[in-house]
N, C-alpha and C. Protein backbone atom coordinates (compact mmCIF):
# COMPACT_ATOMS: atom_id res chain seq x y z
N UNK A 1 0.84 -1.19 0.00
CA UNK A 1 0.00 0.00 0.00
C UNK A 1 0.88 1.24 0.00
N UNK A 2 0.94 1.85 -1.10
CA UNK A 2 1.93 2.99 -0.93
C UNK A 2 0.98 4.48 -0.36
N UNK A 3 1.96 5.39 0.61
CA UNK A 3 1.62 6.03 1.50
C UNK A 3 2.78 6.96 1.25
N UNK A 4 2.56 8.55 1.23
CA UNK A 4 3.27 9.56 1.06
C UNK A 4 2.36 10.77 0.85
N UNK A 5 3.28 11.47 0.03
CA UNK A 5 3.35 13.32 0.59
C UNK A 5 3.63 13.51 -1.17
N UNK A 6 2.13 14.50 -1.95
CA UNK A 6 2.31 15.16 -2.92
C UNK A 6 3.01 16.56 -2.78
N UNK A 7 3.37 17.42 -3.02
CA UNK A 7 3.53 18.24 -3.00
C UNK A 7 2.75 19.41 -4.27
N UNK A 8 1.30 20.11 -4.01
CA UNK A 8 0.54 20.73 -5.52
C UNK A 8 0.66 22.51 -5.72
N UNK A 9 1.65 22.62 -6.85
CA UNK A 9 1.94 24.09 -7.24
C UNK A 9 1.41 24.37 -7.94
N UNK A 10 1.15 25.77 -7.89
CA UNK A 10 0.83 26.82 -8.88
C UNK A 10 1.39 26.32 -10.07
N UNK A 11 0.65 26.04 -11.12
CA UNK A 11 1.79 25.70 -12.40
C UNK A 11 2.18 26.96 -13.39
N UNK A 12 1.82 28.15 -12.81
CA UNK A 12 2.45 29.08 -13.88
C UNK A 12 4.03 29.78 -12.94
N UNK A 13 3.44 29.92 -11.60
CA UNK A 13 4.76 30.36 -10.93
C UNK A 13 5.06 29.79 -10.34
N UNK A 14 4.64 28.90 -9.93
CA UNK A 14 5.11 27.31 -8.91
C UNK A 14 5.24 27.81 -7.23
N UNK A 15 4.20 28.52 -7.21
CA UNK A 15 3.84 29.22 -5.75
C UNK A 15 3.15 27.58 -5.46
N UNK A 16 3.54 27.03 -4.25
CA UNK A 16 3.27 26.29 -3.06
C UNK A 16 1.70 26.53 -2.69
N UNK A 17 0.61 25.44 -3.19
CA UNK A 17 -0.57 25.92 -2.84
C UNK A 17 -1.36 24.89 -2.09
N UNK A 18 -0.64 23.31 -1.39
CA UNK A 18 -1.02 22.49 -0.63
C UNK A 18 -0.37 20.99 -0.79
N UNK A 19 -0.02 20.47 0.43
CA UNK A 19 0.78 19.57 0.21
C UNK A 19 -1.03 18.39 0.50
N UNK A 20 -0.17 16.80 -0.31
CA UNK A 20 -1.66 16.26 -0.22
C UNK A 20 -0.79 14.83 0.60
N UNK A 21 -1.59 14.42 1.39
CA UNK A 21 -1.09 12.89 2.32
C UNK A 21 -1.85 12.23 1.68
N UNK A 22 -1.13 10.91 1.31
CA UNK A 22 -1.80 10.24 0.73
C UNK A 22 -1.64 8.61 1.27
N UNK A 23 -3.11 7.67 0.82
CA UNK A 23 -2.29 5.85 0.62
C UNK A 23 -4.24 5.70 -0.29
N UNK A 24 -2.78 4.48 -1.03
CA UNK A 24 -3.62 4.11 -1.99
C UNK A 24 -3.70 2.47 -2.20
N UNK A 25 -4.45 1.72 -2.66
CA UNK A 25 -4.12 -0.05 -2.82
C UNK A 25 -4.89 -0.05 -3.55
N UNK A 26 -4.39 -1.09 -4.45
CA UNK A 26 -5.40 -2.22 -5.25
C UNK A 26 -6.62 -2.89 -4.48
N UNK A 27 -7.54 -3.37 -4.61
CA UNK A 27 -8.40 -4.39 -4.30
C UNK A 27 -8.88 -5.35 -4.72
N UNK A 28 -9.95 -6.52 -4.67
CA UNK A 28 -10.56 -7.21 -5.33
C UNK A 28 -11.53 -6.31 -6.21
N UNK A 29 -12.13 -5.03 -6.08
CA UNK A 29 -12.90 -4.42 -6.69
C UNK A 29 -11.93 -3.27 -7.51
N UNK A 30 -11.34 -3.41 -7.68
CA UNK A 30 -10.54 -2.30 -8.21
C UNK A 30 -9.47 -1.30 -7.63
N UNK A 31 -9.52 -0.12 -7.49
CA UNK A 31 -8.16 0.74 -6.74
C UNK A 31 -8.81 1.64 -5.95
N UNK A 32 -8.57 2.34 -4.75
CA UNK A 32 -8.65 3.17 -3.93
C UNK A 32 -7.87 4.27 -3.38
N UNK A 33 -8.22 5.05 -3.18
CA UNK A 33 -6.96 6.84 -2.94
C UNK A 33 -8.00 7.45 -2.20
N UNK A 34 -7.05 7.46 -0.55
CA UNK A 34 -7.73 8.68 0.22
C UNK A 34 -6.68 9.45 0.49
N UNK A 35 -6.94 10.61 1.07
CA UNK A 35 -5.84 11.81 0.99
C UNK A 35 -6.53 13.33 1.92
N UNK A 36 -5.68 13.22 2.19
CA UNK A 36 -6.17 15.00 3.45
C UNK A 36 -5.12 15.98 2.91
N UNK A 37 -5.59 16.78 2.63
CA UNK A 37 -4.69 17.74 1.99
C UNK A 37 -4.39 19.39 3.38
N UNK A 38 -3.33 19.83 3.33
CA UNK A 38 -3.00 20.73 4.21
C UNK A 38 -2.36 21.98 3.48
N UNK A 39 -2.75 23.06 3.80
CA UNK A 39 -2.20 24.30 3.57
C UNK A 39 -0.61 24.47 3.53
N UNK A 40 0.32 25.31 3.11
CA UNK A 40 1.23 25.69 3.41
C UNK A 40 1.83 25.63 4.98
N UNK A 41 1.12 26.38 5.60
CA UNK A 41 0.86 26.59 6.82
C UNK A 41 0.12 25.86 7.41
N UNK A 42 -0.07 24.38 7.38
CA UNK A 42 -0.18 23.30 8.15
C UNK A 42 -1.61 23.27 8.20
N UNK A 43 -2.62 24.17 7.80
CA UNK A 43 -4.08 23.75 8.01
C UNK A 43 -5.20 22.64 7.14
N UNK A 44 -5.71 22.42 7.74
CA UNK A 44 -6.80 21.15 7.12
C UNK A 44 -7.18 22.34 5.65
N UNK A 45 -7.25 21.56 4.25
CA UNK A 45 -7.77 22.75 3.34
C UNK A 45 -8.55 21.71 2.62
N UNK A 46 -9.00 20.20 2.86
CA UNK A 46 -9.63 19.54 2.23
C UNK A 46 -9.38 17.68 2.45
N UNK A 47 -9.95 16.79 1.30
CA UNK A 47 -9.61 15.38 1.09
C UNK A 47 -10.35 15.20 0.13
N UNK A 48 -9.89 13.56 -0.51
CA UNK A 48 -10.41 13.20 -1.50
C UNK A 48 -10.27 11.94 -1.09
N UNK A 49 -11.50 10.90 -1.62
CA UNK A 49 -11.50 9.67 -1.82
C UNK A 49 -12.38 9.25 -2.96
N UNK A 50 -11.73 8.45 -3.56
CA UNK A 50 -11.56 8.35 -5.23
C UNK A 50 -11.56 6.71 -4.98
N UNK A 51 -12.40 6.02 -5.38
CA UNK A 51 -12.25 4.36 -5.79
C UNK A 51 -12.92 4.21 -7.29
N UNK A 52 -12.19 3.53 -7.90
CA UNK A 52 -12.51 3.03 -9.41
C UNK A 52 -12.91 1.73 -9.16
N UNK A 53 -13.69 0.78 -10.19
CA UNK A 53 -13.49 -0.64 -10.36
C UNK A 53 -12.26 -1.09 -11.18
N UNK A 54 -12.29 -2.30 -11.20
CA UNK A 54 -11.06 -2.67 -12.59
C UNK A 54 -11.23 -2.52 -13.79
N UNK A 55 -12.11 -1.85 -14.53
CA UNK A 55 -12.50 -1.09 -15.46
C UNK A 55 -11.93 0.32 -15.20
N UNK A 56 -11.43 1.16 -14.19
CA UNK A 56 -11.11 2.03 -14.38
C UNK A 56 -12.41 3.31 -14.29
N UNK A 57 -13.10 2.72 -13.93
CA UNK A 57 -14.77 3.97 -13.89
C UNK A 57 -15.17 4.28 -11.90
N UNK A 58 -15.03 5.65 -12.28
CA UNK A 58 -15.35 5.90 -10.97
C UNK A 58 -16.72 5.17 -9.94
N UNK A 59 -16.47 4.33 -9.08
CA UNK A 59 -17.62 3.80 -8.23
C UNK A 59 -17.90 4.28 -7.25
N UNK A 60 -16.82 5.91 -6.61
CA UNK A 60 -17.48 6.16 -6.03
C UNK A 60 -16.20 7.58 -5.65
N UNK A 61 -16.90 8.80 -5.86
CA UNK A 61 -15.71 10.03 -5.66
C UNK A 61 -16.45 10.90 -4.48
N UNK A 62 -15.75 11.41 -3.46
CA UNK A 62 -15.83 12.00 -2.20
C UNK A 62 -14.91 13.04 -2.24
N UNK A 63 -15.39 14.21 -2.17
CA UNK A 63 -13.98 16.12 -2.48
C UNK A 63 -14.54 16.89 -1.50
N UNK A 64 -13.76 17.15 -0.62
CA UNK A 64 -13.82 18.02 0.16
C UNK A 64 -12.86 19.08 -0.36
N UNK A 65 -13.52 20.66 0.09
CA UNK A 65 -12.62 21.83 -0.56
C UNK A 65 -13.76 23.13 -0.10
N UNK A 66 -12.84 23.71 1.07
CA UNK A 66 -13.33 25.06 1.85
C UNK A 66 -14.52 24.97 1.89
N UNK A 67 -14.99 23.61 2.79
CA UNK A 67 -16.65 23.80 3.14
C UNK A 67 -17.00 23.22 2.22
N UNK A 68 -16.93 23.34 1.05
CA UNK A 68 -17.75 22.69 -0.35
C UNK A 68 -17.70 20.74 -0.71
N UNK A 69 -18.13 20.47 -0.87
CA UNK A 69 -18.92 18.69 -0.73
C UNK A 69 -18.95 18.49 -2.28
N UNK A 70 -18.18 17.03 -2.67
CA UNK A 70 -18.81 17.09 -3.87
C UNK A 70 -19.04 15.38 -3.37
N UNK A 71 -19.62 14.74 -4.04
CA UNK A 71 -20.12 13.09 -4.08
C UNK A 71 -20.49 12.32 -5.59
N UNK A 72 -20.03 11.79 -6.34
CA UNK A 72 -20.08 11.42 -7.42
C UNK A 72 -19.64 10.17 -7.88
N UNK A 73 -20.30 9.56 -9.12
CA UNK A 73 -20.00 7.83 -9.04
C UNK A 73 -20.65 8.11 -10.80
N UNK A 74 -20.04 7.07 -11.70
CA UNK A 74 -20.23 6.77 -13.31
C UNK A 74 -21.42 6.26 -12.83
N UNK A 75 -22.58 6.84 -13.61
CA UNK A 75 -24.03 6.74 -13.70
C UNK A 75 -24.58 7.40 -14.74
N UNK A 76 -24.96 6.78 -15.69
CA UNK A 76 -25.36 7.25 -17.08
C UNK A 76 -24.52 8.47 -17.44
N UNK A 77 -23.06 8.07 -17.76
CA UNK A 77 -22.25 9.12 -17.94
C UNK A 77 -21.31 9.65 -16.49
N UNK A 78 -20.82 10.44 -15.94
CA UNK A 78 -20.98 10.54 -14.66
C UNK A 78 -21.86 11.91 -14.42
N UNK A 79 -22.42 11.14 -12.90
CA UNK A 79 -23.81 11.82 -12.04
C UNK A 79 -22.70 12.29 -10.31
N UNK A 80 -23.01 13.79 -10.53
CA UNK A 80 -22.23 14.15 -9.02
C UNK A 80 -23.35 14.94 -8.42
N UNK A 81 -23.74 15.33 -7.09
CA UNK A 81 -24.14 16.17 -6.06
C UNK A 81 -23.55 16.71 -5.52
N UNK A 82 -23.27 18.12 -5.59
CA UNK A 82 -22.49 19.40 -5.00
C UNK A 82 -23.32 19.82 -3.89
N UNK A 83 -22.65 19.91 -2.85
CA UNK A 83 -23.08 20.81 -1.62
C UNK A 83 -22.59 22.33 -0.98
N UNK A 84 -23.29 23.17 -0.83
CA UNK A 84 -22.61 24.65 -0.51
C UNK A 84 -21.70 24.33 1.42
N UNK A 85 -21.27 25.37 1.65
CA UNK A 85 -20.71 25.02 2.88
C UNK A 85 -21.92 25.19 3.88
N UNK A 86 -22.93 25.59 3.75
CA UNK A 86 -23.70 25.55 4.88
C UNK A 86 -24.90 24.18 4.74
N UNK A 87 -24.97 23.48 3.52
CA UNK A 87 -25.26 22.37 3.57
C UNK A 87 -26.90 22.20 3.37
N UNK A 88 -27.16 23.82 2.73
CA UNK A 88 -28.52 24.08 2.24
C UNK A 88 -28.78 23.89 1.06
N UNK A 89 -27.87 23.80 0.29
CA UNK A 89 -27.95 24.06 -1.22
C UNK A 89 -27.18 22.92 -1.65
N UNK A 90 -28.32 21.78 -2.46
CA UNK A 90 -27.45 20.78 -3.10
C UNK A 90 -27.88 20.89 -4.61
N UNK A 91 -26.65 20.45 -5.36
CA UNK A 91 -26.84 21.30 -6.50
C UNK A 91 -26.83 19.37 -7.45
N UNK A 92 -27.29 18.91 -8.10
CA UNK A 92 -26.88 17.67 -9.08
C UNK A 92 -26.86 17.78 -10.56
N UNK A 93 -25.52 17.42 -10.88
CA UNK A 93 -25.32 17.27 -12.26
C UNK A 93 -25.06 15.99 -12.94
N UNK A 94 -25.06 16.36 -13.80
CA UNK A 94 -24.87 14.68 -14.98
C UNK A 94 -24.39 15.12 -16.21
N UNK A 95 -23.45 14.60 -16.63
CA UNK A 95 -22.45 15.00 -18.39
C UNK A 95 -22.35 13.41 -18.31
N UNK A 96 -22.03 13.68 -20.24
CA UNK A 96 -22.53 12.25 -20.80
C UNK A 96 -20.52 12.16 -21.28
N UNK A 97 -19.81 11.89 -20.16
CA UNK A 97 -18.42 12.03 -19.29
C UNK A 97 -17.75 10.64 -19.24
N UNK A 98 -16.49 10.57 -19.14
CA UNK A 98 -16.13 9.01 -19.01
C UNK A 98 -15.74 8.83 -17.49
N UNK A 99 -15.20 10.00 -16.59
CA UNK A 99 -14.66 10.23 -15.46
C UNK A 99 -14.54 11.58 -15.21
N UNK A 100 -13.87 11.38 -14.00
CA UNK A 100 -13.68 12.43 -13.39
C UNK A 100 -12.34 13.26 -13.35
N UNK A 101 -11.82 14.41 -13.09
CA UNK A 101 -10.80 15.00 -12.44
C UNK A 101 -10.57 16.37 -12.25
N UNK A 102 -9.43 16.57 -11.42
CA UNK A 102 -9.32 17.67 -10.65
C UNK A 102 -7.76 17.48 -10.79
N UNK A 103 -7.55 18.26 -9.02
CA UNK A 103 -5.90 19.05 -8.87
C UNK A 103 -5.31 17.38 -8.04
N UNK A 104 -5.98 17.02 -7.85
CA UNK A 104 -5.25 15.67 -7.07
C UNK A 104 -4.98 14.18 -7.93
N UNK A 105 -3.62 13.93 -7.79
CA UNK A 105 -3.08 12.75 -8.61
C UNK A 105 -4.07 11.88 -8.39
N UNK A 106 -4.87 11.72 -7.98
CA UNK A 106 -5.66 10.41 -8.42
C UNK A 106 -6.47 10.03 -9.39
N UNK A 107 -6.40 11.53 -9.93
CA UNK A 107 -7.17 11.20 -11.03
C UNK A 107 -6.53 11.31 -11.98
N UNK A 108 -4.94 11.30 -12.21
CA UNK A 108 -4.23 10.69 -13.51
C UNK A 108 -4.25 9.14 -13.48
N UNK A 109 -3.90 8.89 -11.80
CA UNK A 109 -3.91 7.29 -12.03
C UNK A 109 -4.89 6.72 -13.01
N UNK A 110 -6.26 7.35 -12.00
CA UNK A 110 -7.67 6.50 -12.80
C UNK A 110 -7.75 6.96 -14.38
N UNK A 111 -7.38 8.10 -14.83
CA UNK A 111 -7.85 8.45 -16.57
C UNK A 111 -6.46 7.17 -16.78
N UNK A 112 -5.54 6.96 -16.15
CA UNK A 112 -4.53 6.00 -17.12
C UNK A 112 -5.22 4.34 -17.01
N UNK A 113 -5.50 3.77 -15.69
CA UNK A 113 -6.51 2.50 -15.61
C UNK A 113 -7.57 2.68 -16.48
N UNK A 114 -8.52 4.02 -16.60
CA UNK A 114 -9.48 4.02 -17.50
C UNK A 114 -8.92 3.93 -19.06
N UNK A 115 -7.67 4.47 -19.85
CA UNK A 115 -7.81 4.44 -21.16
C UNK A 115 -6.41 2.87 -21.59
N UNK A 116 -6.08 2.44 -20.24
CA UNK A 116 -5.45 1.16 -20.71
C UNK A 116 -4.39 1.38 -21.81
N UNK A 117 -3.66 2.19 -22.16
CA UNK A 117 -2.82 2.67 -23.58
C UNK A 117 -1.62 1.54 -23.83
N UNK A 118 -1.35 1.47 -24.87
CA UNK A 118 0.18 1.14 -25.02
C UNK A 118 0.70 1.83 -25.46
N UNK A 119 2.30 1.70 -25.23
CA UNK A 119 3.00 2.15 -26.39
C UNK A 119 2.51 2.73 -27.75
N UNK A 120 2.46 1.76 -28.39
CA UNK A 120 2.11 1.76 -29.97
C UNK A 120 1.00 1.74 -30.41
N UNK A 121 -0.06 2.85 -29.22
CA UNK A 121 -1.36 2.78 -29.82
C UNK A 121 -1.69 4.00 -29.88
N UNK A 122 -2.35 4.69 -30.95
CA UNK A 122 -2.50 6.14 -30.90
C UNK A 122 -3.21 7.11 -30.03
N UNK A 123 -3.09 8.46 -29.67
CA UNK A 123 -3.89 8.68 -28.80
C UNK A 123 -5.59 8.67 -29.03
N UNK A 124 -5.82 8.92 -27.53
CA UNK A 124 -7.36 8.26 -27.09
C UNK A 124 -7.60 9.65 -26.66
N UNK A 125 -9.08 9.82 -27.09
CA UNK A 125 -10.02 11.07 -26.60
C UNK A 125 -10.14 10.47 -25.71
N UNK A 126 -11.04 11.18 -24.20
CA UNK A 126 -11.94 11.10 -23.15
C UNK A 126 -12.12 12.55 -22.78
N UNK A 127 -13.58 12.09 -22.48
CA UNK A 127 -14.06 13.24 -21.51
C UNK A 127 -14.24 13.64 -20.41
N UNK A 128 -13.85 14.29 -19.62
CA UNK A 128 -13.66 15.08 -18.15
C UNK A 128 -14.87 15.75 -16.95
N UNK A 129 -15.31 15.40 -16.37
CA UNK A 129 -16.04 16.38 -15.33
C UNK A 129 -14.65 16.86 -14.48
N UNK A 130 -14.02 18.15 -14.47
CA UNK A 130 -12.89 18.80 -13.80
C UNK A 130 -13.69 19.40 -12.73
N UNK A 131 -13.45 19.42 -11.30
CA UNK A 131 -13.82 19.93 -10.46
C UNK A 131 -12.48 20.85 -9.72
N UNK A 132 -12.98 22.21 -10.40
CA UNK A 132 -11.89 23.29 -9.76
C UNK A 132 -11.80 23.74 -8.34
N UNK A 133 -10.62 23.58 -8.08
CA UNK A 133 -10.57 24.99 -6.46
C UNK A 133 -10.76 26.37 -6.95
N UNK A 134 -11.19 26.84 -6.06
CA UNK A 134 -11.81 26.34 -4.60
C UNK A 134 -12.63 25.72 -3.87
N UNK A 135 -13.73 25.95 -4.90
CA UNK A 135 -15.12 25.68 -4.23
C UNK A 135 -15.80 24.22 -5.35
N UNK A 136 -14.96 23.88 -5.76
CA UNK A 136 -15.08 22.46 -6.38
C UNK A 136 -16.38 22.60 -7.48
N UNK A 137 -15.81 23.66 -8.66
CA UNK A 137 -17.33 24.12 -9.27
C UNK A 137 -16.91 23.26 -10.43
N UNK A 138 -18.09 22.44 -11.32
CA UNK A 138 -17.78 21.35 -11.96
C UNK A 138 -17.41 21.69 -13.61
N UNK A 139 -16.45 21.47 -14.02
CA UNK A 139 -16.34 22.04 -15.36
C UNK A 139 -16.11 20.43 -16.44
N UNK A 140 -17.00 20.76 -17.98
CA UNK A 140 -16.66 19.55 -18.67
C UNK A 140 -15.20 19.65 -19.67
N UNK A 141 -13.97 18.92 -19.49
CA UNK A 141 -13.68 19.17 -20.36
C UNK A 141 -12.75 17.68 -21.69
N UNK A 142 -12.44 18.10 -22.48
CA UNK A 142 -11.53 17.00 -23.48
C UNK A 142 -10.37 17.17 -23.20
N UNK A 143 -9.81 15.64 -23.41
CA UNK A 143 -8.13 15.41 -23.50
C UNK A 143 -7.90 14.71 -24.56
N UNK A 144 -6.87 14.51 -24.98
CA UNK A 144 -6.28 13.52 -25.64
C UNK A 144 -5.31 12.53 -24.38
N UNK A 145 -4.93 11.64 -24.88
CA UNK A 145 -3.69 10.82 -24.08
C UNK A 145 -3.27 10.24 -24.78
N UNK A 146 -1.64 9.72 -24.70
CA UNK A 146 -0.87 9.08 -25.78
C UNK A 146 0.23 8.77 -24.28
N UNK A 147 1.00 7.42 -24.42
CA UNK A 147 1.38 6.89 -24.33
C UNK A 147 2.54 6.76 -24.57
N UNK A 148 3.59 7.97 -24.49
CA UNK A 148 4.73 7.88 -25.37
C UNK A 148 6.09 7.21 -24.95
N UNK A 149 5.98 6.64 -24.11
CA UNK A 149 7.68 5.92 -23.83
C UNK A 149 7.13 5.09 -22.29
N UNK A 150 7.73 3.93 -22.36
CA UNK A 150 7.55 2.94 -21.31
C UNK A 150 8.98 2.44 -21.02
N UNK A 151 9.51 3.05 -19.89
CA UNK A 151 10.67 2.52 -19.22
C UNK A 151 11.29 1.62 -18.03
N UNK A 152 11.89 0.81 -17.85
CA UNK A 152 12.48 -0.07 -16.59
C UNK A 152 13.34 0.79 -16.11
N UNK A 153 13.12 1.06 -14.91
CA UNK A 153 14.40 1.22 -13.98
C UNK A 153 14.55 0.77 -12.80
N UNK A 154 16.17 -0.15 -12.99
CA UNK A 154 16.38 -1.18 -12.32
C UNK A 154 16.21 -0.83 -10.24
N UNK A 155 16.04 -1.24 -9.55
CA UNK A 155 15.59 -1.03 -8.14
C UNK A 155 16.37 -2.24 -7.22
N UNK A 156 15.77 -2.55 -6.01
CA UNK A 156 16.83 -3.52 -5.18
C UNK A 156 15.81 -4.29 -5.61
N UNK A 157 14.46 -4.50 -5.77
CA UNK A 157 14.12 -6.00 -6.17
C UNK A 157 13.35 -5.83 -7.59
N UNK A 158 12.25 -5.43 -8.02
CA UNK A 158 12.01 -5.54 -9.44
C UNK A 158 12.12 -4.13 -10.05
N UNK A 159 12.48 -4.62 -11.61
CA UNK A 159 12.34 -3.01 -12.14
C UNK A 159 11.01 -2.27 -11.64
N UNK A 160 11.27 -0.79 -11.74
CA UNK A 160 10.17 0.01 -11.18
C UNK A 160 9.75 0.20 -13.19
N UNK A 161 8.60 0.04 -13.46
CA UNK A 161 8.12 0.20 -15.05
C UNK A 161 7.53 1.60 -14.95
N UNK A 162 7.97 2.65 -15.47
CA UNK A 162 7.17 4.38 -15.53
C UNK A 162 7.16 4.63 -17.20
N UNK A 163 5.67 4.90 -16.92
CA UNK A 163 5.05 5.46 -18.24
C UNK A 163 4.72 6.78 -18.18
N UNK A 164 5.46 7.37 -19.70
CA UNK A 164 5.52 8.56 -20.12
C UNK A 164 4.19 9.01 -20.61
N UNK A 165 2.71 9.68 -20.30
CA UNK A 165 1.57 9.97 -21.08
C UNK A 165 2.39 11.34 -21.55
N UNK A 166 1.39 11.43 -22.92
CA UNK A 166 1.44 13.07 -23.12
C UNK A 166 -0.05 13.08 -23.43
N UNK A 167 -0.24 14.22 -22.74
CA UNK A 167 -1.79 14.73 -22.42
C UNK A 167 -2.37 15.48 -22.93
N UNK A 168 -3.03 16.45 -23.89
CA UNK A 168 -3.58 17.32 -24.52
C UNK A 168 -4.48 17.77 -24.71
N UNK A 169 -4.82 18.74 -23.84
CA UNK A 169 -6.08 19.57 -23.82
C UNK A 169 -6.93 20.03 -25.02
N UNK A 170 -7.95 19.55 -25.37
CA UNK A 170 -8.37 19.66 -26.78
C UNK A 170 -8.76 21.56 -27.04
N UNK A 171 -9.27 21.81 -26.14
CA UNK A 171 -9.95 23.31 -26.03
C UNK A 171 -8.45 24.27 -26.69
N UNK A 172 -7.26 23.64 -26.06
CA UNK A 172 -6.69 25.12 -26.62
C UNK A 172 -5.13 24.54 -26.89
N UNK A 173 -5.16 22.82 -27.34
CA UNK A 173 -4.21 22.63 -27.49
C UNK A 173 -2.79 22.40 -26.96
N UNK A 174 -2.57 23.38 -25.91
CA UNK A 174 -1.41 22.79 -24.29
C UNK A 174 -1.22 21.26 -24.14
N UNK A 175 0.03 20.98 -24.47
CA UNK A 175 0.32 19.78 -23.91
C UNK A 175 1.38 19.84 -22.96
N UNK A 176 1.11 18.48 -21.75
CA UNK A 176 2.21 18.11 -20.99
C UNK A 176 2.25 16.69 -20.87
N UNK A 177 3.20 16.85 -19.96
CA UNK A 177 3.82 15.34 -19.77
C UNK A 177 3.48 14.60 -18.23
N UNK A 178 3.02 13.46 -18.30
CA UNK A 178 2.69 13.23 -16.69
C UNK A 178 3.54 11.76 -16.70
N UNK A 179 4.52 11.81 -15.70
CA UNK A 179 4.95 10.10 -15.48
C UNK A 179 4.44 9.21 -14.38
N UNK A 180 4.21 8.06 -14.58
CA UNK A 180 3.32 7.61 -13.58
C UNK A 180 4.24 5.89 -13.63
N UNK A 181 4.49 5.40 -12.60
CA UNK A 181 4.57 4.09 -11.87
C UNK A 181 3.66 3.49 -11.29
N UNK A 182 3.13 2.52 -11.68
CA UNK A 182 2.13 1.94 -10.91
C UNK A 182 1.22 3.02 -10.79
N UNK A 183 0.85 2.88 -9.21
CA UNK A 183 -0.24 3.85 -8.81
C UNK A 183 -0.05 5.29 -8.43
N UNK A 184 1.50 5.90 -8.61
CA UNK A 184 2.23 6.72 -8.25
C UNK A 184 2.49 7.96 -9.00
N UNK A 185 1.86 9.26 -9.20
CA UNK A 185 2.51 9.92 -10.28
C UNK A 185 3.99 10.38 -9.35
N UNK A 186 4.84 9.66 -10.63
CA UNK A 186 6.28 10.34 -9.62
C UNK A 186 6.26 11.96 -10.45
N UNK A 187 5.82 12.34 -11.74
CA UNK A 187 6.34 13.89 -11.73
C UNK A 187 4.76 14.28 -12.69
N UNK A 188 4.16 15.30 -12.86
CA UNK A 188 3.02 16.05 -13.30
C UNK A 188 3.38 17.34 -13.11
N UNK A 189 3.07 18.03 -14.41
CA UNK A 189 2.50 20.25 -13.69
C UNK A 189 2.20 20.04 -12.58
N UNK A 190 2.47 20.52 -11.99
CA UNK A 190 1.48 20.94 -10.90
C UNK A 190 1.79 20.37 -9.28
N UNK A 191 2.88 18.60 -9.53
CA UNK A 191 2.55 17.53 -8.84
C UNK A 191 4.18 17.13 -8.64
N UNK A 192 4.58 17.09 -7.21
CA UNK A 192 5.66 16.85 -7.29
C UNK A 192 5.44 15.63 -5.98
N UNK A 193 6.03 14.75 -6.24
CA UNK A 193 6.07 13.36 -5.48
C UNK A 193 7.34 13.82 -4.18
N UNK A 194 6.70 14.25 -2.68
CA UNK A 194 7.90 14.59 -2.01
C UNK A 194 8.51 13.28 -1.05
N UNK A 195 7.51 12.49 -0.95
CA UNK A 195 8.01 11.31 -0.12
C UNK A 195 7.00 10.22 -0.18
N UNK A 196 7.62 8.80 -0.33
CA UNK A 196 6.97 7.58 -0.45
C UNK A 196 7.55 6.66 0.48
N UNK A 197 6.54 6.06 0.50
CA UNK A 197 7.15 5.13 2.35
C UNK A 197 7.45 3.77 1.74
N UNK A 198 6.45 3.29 0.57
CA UNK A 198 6.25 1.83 0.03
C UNK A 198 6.63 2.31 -1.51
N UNK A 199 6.98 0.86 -2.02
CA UNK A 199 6.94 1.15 -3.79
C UNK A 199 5.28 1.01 -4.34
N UNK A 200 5.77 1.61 -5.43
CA UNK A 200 4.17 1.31 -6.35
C UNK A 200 3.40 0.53 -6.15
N UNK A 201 1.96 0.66 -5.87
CA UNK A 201 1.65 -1.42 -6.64
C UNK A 201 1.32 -1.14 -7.65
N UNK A 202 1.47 -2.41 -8.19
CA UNK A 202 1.42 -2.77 -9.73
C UNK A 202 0.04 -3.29 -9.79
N UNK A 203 -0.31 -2.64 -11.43
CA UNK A 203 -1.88 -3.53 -11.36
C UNK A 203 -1.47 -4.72 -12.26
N UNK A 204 -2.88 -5.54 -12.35
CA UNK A 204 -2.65 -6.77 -13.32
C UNK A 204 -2.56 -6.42 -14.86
């Protein structure tokens, strides 16, 4: 079960905007990621819990962010319920979506379990419900993903295998690069891997 410390920046000036604690495992039902995220300055600023099946489709997403509630699970497309911070106002949406994501690595893991890529296969559209900070307001958007380099690097017991995606925002074209091990993004915009206690797990 790997267990550690994201570190999530500003990606235009790389201003320090919350470190995220994390542990994550495989299951018989698929993968799981919970996480408490903390301010600069050490304060509670949120969490996420994110479980997929082995299909890679959200079964069940939980976002906390300044008071704001989100709850969401793949249901004719994905179906989420937004809550205000005083817990009067629930708001429900539905986009005809493959998944979910936001500012927290778990949802590169799951778009990479969800589009399964190889190497030598061209990139794959999907579609996005993005849930922004602060207040976790739900935006739809397109990517591309491609698959561009799959590497071994050797370790004290098995190679560690990290895959290179390149990612591409369809709306305006921006691409980056996200590397991911197992269940681990070791580097992303935005996402810097500051400490891991366990190695990756590997899926099947």
């Amino acid at each position: 079960m790997p267990r550690g410390r994201y570190s999530l920046h500003d990606t235009h000036d790389h201003t320090l905007l919350a470190e995220e604690h994390f542990h994550c495992a495989p299951g018989p039902s698929g993968w799981r990621y919970v996480s408490q995220l903390t301010t600069p300055s050490g304060d509670h600023a949120g969490s996420v819990d994110l479980a997929i099946d082995e299909l890679g489709r959200p079964i069940r997403l939980e976002l906390h962010a300044a008071s704001w509630q989100v709850r969401g699970a793949a249901l004719d497309g994905v179906t989420w319920v937004r809550t205000d911070p005083t817990g009067t106002e629930a708001t429900e949406g539905n986009v005809r979506a493959h998944a979910f994501t936001g500012t927290s690595p778990a949802f590169l893991i799951a778009a990479a379990r969800l589009l399964r890529l190889t190497p030598s296969a061209p990139a794959t559209r999907v579609r996005l419900v993005a849930f922004t900070d602060p207040v976790l307001a739900p935006r739809t958007l397109d990517q591309s993903w491609a698959l561009i380099a799959r590497e071994a690097h050797p370790t004290d017991n098995d190679p560690l295998i990290v895959d290179a995606y390149q990612v591409t925002a369809l709306d305006t074209g921006e691409q980056h690069t996200v590397h991911i091990a197992g269940d681990v993004v070791l580097a992303a915009p935005g996402i810097e891997l500051e400490h891991l206690e366990s190695p990756p797990s590997t899926f099947d």
